[in-house]
Each structure stands twice: as C-alpha cells, then as structure tokens.
Protein backbone atom coordinates (compact mmCIF):
# COMPACT_ATOMS: atom_id res chain seq x y z
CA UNK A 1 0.00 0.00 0.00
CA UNK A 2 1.60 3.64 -0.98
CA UNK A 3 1.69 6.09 1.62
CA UNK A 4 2.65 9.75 0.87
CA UNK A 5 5.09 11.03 4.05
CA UNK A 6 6.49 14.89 4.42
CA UNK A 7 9.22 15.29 6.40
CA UNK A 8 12.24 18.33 6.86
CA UNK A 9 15.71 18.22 5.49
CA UNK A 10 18.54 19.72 7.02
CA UNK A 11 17.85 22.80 5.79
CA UNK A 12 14.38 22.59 6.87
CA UNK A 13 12.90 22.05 3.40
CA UNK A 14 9.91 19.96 2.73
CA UNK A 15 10.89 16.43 0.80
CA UNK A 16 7.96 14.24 -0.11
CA UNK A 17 8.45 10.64 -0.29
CA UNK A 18 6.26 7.53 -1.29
CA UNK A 19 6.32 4.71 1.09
CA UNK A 20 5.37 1.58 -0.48
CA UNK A 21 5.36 -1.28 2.37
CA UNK A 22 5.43 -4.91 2.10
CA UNK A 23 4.11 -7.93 3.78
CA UNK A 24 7.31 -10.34 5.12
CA UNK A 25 9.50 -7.84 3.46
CA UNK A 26 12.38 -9.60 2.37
CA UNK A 27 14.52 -6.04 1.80
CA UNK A 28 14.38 -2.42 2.10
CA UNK A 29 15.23 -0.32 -1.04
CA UNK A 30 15.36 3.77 -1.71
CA UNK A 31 14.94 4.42 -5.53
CA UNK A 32 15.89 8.44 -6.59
CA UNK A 33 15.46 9.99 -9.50
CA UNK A 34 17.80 12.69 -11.99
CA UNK A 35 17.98 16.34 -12.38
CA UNK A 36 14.53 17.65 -12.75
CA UNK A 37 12.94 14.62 -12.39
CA UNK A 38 10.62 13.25 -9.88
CA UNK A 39 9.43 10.03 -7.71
CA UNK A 40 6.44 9.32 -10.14
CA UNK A 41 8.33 9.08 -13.51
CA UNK A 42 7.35 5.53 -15.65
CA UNK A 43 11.35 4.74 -14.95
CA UNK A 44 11.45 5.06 -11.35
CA UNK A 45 8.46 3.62 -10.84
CA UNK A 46 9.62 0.71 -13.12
CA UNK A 47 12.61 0.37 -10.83
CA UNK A 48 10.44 0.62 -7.55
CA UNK A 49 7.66 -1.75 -8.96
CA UNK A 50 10.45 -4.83 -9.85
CA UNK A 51 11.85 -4.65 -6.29
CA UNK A 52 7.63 -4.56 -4.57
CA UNK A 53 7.50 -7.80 -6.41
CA UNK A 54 10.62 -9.06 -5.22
CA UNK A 55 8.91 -8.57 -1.67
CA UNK A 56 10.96 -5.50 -0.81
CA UNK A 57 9.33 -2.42 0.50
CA UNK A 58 10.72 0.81 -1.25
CA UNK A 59 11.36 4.50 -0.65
CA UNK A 60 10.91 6.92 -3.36
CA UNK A 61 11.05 10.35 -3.22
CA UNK A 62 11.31 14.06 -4.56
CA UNK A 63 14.50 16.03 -3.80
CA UNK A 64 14.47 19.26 -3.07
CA UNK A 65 14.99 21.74 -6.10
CA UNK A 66 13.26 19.71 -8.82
CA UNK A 67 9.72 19.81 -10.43
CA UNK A 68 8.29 17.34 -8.14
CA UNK A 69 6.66 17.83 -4.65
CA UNK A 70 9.52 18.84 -2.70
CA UNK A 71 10.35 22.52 -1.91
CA UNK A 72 12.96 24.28 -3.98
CA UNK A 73 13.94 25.45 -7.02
CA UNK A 74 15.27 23.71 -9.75
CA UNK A 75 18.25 26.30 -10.69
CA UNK A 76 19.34 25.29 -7.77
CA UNK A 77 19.92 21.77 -7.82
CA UNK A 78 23.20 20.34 -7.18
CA UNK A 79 25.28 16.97 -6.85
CA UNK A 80 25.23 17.96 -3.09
CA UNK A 81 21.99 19.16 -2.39
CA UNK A 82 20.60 15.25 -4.40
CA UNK A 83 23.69 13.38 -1.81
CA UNK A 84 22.66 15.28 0.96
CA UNK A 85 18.20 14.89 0.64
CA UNK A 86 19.36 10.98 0.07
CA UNK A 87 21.37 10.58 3.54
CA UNK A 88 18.59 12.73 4.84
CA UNK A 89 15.68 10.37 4.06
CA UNK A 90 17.95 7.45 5.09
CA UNK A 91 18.85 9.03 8.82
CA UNK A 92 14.71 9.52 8.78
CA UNK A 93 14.14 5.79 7.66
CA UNK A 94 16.45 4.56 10.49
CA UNK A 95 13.64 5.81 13.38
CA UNK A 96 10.87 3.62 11.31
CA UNK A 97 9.91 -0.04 12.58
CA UNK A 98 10.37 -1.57 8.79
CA UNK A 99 14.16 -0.41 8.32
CA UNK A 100 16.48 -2.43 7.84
CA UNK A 101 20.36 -2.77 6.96
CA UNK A 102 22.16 -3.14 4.92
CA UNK A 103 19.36 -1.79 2.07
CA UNK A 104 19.32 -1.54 -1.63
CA UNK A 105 19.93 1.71 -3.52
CA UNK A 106 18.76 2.68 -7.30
CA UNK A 107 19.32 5.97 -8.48
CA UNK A 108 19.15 7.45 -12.26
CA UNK A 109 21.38 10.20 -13.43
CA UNK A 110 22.75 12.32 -10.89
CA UNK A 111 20.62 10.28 -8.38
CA UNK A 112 22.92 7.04 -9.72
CA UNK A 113 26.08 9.06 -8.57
CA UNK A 114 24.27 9.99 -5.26
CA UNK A 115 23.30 6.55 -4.24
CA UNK A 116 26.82 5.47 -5.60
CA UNK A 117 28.48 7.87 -3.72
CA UNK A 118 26.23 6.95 -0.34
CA UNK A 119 27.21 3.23 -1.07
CA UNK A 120 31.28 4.29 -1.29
CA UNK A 121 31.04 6.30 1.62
CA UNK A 122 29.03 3.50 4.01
CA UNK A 123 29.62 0.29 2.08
CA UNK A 124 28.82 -1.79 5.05
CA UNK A 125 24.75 -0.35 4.95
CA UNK A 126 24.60 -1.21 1.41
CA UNK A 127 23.38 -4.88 0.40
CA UNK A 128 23.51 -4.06 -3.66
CA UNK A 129 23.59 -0.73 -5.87
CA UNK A 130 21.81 -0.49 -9.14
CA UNK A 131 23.14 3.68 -10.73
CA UNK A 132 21.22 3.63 -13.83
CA UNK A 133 22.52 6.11 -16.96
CA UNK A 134 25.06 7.31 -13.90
CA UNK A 135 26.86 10.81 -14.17
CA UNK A 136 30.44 8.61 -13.18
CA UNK A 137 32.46 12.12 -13.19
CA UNK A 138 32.09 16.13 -13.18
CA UNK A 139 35.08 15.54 -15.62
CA UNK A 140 33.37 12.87 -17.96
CA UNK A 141 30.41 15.19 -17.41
CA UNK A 142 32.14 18.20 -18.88
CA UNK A 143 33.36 16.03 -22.04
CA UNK A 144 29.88 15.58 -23.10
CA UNK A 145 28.44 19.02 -22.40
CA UNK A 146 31.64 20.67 -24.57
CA UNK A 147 30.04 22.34 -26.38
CA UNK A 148 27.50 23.62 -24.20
CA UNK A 149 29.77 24.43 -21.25
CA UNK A 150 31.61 27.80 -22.32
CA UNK A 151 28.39 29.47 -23.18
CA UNK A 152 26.92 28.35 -19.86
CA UNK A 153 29.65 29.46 -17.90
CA UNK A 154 29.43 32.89 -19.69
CA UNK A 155 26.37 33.54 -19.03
CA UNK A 156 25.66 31.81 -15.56
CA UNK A 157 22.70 29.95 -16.61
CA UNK A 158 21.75 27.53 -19.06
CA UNK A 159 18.09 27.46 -20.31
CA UNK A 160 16.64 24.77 -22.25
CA UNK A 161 13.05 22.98 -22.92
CA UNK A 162 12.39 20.19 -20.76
CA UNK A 163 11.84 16.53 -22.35
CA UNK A 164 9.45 15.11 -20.51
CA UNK A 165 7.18 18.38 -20.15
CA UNK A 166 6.96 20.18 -23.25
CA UNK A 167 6.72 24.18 -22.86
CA UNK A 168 8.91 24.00 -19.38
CA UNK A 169 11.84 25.71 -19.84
CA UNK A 170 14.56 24.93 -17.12
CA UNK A 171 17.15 27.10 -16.16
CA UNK A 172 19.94 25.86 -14.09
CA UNK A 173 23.21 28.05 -12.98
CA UNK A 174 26.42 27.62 -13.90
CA UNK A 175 26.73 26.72 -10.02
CA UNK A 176 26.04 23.23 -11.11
CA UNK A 177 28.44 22.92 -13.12
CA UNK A 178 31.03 23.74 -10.53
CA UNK A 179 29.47 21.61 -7.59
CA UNK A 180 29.44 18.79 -10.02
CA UNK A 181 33.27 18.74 -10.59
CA UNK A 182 33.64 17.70 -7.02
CA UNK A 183 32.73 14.76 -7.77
CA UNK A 184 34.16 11.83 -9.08
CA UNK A 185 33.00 7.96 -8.67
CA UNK A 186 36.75 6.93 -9.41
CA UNK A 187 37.92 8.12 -6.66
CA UNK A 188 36.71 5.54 -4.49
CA UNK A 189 35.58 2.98 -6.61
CA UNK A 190 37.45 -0.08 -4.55
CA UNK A 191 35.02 0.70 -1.63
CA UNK A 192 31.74 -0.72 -4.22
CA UNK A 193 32.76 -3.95 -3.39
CA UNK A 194 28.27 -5.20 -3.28
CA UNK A 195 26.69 -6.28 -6.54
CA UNK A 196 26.54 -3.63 -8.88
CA UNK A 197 24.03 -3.62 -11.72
CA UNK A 198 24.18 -0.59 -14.77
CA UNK A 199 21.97 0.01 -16.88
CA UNK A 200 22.17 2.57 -19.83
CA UNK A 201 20.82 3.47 -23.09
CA UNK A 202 22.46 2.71 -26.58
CA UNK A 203 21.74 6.63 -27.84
CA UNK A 204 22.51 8.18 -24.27
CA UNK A 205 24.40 11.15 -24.54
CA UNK A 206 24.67 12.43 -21.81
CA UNK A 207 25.93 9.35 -19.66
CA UNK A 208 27.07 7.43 -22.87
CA UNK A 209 27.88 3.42 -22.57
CA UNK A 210 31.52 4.98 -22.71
CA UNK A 211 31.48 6.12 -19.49
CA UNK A 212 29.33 3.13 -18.26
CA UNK A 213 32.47 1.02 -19.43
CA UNK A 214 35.06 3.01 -17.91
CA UNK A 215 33.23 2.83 -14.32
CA UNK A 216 32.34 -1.25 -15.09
CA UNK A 217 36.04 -1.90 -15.66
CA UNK A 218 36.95 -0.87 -12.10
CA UNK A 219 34.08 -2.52 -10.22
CA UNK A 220 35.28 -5.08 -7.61
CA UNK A 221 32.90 -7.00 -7.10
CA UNK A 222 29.55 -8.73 -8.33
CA UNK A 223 28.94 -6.39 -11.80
CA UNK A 224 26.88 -6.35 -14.68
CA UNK A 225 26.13 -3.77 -17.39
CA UNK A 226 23.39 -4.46 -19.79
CA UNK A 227 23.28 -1.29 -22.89
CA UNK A 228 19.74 -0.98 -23.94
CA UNK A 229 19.09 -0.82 -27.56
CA UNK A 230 18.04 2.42 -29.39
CA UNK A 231 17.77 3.75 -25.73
CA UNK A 232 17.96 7.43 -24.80
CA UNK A 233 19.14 8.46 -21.31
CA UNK A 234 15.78 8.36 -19.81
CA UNK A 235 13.68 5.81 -20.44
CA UNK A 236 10.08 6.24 -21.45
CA UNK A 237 9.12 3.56 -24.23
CA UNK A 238 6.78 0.63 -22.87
CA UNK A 239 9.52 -1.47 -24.92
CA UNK A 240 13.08 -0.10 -23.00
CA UNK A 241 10.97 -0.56 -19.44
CA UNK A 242 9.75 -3.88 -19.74
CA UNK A 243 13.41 -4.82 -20.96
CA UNK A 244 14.37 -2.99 -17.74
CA UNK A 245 11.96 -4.59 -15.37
CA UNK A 246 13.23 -7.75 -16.53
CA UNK A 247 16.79 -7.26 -15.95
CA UNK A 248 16.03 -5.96 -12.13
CA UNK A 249 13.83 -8.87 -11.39
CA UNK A 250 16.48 -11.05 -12.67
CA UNK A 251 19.29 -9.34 -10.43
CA UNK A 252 17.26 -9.43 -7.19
CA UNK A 253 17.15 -13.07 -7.62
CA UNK A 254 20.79 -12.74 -7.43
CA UNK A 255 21.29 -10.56 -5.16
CA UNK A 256 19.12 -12.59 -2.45
C-alpha cells in the first residue's frame, strides 16, 4: 500500500516521499530519480515496482529543487543538495519499525552518482547498488556538455526545454556545473565492493555506454552492465521498461 510522508531536510525544506510497504518484506530499497525529475516518472516507478515484487518495501522520493513535490527550485539543484536529501531520508528511515540494513539503492542520473556515492562512503549499509545512466564524473560530465559548457559558464545559466514536459523551460546556474566537478566515482571505486548492476541506453548522450564502461572496468565485485538498444538516457518507451523490469527482477534473484 503507498503512503505519501512529508518530512524536513537539514535545511528545513519539505521532501515528499512515497512509502510503499510490504508484507514479510524480504529487503528495504530507496529508488531516486535525476535532475529535474521526480518520484512518479514511468522509470522510477519501473525500478520501484520490480523490487515490490521481489517482496521489498521501497522509498521513493522528490528532492528538493526539482519539479516534483519537494520545496525548492530547480536552478538550484546540485550533486550535493541530491547526496545530501538521500542521507537525509535514510537518517529519517532509520527511526521507522520496517528499516532495515544493509538496504538496496537505485538511483538514475545524478541520483545514480548519489546513491553510488552513499554506497562508497558507508559500504557496510549497502546490500547491492543499481546507478542507472550514472553521471560517473564532473570531468566525464564536462566532455559531453563541450560544447554547451563555455556558453553556460558565460552567461551563468543555461536554459533549455524540458523533455518530458513540453513548454517548461529549465534554467539551471552555472553553479552546477562547478558543484558537479567535485565529484568523481573513481575516486573511491574499490570501496563498491556489493553487486553492482548498470543500466544505460544505446543513444545516451549524456551518460554514454563509454562512461558506463570506464566505471564497469573498475568494479570489484559482483557487476553487470546491460546497454539498452536504441535507448535514450531516460527511459520512457513501454519497450526499453519492460526490458528494464526484466533485468532488475532477474538481479534481485541474485542478489538474495
């Protein structure tokens, strides 16, 4: 059953989360979407629904500074602010009778490099990680965006039409840009040492297979990478997310 929960960040900002309990919960998992994205996109609810039928319970939720329920603004979303909104909802989740460690984590875009990050930082509390089209780098980052970066950089701000809601134009500062060269999955890569599943899209460009690769090759431990064909970065075709669903219901079995 889905239950709808407000609670305060850190910085006292409201973060809206769906709570979707179990019967004999064999897990506990917190699925996070990408920049601008929210809780109750077809993808993260694709991710959310293949773990319910596992028999885990899930978490997903809205950061702060995106277009879902959550206060903010979305100019002023960072790499931090997603990290900091995930260890936030975790430290909440700990008080709750149904927690559990260690937990899953799922995360697309820069909510793959948060839960990644969360999962190098506190291994131990991490039973498997699944970042899905994951930003691995502010550096890899910058090699896509190339082209785009300069201008942005000039002018502060870069404004374009969102995908998945035509006639929204986002604007997000050059302050991004910055906060997201702090980070770099490399960096402490040996520490992933759970089962690690990626997922990405054949036609992503902005967290090509490339990048995918060069983060697979250093994995430790447990690892697969599955390249969707004729994919884009987010997933939204019936096709892509039943192919998805698959491959997560597959890896749970693993994982358990």
């Amino acid at each position: 059953m889905e239950e709808k929960i407000t609670i305060k960040n850190r910085e006292s900002k409201r973060l809206v989360l769906v709570l979707e309990l179990v019967k004999n919960q064999k897990g506990l998992v917190f699925v996070m979407h990408g920049l601008g994205g929210s809780k109750d996109q077809k993808h993260i609810k694709t991710f959310s629904r293949a773990f319910i039928e596992s028999g885990y319970s899930t978490v997903r939720f809205d950061v702060t500074h995106t277009f879902g329920e959550s206060e903010g603004n979305y100019e002023d979303a960072t790499i931090t602010n997603y990290y900091e909104d995930l260890e936030d909802i975790i430290k909440w989740a700990k008080s709750q009778r149904w927690y559990e460690e260690p937990f899953c984590l799922v995360g697309h875009s820069l909510g793959g490099i948060s839960v990644a990050l969360y999962a190098e930082n506190y291994p131990t509390k991490v039973k498997a990680l699944a970042p899905i089209s994951v930003v691995v780098s502010g550096k890899l980052s910058m090699e896509v965006h190339k082209k785009e970066w300069p201008e942005w950089k000039r002018n502060g701000w870069m404004i374009k039409e969102s995908s998945t809601k035509p006639g929204l134009m986002k604007k997000l500062k050059w302050a991004h840009f910055e906060d997201r060269l702090k980070y770099n999955l490399l960096d402490k890569v040996e520490n992933l040492t759970m089962p690690v599943l990626l997922i990405v899209g054949e036609k992503d460009e902005s967290t090509p297979p490339k990048h995918q690769k060069i983060l697979y090759k250093k994995l430790p431990g447990k690892k697969e990478l599955h390249i969707i064909k004729n994919a884009p970065h987010t997933f939204k075709d019936e096709k892509h997310l039943e192919e998805i669903k698959k491959i997560f219901l597959d890896w749970i079995k693993k994982i358990n």
